[in-house]
PDB file of N, CA and C in Angstrom:
ATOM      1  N   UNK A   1      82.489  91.856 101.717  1.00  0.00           N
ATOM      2  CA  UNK A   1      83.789  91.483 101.180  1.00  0.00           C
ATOM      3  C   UNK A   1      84.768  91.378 102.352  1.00  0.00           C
ATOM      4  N   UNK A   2      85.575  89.941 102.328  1.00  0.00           N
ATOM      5  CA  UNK A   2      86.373  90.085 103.343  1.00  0.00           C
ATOM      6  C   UNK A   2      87.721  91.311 102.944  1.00  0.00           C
ATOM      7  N   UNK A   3      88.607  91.470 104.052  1.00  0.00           N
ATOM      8  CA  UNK A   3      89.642  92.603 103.744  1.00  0.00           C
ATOM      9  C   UNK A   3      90.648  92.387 102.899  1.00  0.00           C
ATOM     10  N   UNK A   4      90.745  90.777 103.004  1.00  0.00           N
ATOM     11  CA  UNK A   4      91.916  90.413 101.881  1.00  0.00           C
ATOM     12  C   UNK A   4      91.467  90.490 100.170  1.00  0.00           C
ATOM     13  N   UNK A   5      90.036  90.554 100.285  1.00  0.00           N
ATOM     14  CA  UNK A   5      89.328  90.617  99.048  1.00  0.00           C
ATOM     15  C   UNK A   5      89.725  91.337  98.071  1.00  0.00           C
ATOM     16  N   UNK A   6      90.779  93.041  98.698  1.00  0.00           N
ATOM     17  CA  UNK A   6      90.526  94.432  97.995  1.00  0.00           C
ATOM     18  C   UNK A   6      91.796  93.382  97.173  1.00  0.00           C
ATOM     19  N   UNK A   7      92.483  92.847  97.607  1.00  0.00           N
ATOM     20  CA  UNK A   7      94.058  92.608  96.475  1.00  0.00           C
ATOM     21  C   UNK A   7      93.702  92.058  95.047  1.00  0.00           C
ATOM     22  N   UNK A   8      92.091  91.864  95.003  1.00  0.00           N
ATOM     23  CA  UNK A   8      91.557  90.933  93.737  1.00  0.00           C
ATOM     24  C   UNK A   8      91.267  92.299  92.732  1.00  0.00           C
ATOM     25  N   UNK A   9      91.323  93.647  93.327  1.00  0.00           N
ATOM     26  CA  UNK A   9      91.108  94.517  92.376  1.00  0.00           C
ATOM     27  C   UNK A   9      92.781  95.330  92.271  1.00  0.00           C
ATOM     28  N   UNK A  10      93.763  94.636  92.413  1.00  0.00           N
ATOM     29  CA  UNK A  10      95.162  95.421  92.453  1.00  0.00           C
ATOM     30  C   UNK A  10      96.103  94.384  91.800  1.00  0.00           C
ATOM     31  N   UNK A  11      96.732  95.026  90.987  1.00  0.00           N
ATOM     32  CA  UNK A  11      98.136  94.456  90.731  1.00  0.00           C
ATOM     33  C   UNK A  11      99.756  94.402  90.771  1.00  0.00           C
ATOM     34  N   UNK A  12     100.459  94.293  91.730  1.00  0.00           N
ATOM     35  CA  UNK A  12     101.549  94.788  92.535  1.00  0.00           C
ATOM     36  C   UNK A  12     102.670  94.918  91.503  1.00  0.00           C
ATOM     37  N   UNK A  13     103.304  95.858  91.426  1.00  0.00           N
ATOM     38  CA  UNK A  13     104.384  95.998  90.084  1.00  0.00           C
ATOM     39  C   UNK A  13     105.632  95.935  91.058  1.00  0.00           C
ATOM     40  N   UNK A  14     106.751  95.612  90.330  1.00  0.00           N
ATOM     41  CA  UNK A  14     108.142  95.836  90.840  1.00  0.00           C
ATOM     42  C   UNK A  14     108.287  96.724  91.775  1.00  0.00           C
ATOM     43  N   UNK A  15     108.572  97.828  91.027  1.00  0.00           N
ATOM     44  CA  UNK A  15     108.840  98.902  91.729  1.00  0.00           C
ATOM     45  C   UNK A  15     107.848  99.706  93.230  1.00  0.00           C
ATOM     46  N   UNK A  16     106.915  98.830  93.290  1.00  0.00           N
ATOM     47  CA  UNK A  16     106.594  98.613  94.850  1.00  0.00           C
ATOM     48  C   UNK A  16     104.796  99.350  94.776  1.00  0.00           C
ATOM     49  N   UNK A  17     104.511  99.483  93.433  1.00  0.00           N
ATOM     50  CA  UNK A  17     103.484 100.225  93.372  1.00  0.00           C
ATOM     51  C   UNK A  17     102.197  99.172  93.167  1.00  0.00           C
ATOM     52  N   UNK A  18     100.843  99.995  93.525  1.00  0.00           N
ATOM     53  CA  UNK A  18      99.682  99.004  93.607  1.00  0.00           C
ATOM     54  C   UNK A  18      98.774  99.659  92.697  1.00  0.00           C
ATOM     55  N   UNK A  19      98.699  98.688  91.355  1.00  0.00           N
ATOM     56  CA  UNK A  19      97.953  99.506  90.395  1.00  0.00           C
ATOM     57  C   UNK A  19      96.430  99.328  90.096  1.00  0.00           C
ATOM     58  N   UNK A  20      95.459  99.688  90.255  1.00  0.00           N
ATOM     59  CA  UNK A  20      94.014  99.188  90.659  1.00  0.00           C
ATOM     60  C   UNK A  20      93.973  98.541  88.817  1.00  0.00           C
ATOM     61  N   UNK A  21      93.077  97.688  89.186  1.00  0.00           N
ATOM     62  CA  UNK A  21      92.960  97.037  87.879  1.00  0.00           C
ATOM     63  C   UNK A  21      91.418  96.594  87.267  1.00  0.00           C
ATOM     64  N   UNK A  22      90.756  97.065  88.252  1.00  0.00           N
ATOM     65  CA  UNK A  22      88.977  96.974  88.326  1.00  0.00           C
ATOM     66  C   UNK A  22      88.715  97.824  89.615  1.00  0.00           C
ATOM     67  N   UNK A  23      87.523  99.200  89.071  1.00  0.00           N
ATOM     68  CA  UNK A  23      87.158  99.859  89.755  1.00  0.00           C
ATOM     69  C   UNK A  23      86.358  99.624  90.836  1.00  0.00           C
ATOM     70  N   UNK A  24      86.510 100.140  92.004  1.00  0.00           N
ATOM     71  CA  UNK A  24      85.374  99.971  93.086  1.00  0.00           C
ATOM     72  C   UNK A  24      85.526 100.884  94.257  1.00  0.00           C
ATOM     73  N   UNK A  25      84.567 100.534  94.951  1.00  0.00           N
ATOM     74  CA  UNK A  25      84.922 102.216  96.027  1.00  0.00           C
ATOM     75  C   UNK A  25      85.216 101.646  97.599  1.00  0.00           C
ATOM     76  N   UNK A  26      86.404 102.284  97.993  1.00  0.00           N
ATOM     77  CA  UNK A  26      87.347 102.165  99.051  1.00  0.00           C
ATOM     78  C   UNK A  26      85.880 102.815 100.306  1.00  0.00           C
ATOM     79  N   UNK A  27      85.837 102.103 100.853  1.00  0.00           N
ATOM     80  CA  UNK A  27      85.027 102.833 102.389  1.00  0.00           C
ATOM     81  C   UNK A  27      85.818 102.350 103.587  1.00  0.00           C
ATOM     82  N   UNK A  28      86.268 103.684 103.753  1.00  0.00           N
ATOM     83  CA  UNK A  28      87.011 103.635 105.389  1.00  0.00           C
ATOM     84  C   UNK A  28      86.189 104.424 106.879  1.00  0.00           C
ATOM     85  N   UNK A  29      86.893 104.811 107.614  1.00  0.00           N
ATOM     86  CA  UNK A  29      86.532 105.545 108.522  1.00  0.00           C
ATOM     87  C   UNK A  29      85.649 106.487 108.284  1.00  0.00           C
ATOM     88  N   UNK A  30      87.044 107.413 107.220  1.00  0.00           N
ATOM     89  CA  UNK A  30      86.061 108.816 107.444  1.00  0.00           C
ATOM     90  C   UNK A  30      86.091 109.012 106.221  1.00  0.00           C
ATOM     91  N   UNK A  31      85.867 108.151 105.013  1.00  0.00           N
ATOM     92  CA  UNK A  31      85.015 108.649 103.770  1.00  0.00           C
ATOM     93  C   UNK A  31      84.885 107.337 102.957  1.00  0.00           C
ATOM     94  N   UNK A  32      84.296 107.707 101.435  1.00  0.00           N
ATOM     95  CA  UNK A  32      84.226 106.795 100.472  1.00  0.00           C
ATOM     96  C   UNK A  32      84.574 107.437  99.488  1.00  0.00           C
ATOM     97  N   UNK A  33      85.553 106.781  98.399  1.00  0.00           N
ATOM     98  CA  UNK A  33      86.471 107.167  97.422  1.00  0.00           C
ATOM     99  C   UNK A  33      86.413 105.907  96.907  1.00  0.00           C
ATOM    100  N   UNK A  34      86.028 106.560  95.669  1.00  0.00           N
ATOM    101  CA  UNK A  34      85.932 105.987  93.833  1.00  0.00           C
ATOM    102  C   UNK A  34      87.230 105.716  93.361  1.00  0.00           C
ATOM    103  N   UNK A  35      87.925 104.157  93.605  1.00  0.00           N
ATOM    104  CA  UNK A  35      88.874 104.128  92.510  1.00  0.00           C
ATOM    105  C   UNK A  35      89.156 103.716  91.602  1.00  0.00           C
ATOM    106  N   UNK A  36      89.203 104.130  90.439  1.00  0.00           N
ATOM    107  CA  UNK A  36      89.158 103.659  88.884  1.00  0.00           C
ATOM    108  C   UNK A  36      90.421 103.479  88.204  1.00  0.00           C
ATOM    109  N   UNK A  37      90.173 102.189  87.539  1.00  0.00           N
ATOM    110  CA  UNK A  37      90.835 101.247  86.672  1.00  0.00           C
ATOM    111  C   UNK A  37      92.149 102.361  86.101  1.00  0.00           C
ATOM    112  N   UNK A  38      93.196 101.852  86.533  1.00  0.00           N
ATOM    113  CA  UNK A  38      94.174 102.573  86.025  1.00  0.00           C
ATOM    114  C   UNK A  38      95.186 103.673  87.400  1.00  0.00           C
ATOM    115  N   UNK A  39      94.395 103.400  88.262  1.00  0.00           N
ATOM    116  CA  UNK A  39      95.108 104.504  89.583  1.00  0.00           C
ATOM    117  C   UNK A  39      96.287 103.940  89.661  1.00  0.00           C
ATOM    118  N   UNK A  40      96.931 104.547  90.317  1.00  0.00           N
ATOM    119  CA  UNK A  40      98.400 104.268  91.068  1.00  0.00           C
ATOM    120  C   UNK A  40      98.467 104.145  92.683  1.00  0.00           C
ATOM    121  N   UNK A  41      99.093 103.885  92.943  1.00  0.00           N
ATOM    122  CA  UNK A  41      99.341 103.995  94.654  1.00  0.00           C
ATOM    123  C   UNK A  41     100.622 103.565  95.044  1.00  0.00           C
ATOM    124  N   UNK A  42     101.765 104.821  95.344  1.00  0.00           N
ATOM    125  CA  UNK A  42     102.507 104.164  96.662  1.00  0.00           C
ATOM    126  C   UNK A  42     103.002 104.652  97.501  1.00  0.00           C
ATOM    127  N   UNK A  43     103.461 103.838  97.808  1.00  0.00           N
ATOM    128  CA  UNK A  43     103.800 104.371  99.716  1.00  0.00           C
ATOM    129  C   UNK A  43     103.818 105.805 100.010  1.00  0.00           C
ATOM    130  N   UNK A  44     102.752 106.048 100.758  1.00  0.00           N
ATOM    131  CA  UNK A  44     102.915 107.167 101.222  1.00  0.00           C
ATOM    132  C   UNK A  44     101.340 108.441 101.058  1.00  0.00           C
ATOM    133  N   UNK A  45     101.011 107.486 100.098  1.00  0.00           N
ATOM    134  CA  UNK A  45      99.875 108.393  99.360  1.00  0.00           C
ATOM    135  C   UNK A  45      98.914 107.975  99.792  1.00  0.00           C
ATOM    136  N   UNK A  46      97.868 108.286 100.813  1.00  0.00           N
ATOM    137  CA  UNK A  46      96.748 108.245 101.788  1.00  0.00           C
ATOM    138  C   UNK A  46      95.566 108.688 100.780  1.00  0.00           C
ATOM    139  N   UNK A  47      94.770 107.807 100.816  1.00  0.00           N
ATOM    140  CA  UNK A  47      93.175 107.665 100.692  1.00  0.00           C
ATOM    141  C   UNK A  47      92.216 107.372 101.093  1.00  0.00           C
ATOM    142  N   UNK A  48      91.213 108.348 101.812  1.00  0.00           N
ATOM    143  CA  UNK A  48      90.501 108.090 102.699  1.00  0.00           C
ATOM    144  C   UNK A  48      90.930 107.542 104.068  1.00  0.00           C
ATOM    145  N   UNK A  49      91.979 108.580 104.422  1.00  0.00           N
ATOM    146  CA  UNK A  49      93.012 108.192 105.163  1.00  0.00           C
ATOM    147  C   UNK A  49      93.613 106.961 105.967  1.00  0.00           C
ATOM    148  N   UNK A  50      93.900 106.394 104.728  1.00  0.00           N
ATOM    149  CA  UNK A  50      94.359 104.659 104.707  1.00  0.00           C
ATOM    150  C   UNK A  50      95.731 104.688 103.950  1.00  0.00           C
ATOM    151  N   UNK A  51      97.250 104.861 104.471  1.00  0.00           N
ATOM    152  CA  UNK A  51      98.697 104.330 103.219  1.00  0.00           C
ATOM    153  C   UNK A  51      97.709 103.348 102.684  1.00  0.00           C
ATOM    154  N   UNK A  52      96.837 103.448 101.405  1.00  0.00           N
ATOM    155  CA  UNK A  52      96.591 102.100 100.320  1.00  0.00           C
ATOM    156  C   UNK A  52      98.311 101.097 100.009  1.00  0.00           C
ATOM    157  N   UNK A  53      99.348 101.718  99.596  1.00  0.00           N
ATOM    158  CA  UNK A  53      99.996 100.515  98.988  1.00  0.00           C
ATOM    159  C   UNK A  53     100.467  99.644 100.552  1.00  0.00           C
ATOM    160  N   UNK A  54     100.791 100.716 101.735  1.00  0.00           N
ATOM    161  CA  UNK A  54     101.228  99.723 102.582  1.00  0.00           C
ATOM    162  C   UNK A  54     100.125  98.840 103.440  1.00  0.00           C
ATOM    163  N   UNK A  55      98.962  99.130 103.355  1.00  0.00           N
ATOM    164  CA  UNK A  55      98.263  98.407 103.731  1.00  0.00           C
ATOM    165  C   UNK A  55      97.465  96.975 102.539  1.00  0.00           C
ATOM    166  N   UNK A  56      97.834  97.823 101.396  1.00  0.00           N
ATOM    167  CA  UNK A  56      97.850  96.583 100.717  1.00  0.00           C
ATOM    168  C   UNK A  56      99.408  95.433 100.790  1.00  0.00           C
ATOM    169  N   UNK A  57     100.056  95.851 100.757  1.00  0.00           N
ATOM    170  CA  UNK A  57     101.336  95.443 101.041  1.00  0.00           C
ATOM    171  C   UNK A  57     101.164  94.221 102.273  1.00  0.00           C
ATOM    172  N   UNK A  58     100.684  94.846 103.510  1.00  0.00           N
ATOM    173  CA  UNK A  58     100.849  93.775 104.746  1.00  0.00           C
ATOM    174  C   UNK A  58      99.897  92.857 104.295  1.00  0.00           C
ATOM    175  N   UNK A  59      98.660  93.228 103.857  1.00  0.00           N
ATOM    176  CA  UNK A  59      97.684  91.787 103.460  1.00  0.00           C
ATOM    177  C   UNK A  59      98.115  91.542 102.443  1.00  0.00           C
ATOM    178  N   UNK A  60      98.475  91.384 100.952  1.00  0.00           N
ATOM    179  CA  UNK A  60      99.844  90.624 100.208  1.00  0.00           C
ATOM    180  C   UNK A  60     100.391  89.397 101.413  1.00  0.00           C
ATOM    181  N   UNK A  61     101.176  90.048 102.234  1.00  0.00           N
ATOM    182  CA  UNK A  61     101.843  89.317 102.671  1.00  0.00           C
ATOM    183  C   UNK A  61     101.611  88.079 103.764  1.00  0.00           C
ATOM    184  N   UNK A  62     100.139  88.251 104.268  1.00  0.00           N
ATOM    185  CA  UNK A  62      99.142  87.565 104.780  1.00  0.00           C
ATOM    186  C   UNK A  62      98.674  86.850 104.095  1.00  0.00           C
ATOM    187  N   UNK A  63      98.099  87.459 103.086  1.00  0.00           N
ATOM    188  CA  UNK A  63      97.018  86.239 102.130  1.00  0.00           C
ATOM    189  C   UNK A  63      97.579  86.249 100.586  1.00  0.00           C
ATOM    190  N   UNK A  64      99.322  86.236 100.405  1.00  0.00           N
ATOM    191  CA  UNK A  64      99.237  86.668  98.869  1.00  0.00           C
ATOM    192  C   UNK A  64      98.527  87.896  98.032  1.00  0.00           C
ATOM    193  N   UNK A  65      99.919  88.404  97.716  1.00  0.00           N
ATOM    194  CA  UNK A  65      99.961  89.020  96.734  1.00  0.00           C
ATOM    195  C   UNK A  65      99.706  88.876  94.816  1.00  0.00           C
TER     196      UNK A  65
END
């Protein structure tokens, strides 16, 4: 999967948050984490030590949001 791929499982709300909308598992550096349909994410809140909304945020803004 390319990196811009993950925004096909998120849906960006107003208020700045990234709401997963189809489950799948985040693999970063230093782990793998399950995220299921319905999570939240924002700024600030690290998973698998990745900011998810701001790094979803900059690719949004690369390849659409």
């Amino acid at each position: 999967m390319a990196k811009h791929e993950i925004l096909n499982f998120f849906e960006h709300r107003r208020d700045g948050a990234w709401i997963c909308v189809k489950p799948f598992t985040l693999t970063t550096k230093v782990s793998s984490v399950d995220i299921r349909q319905g999570m939240r994410f924002d700024y600030g809140k690290r998973v698998g030590g990745v900011d998810l909304a701001e790094y979803l945020e900059q690719l949004g803004s690369q390849f659409g949001s």
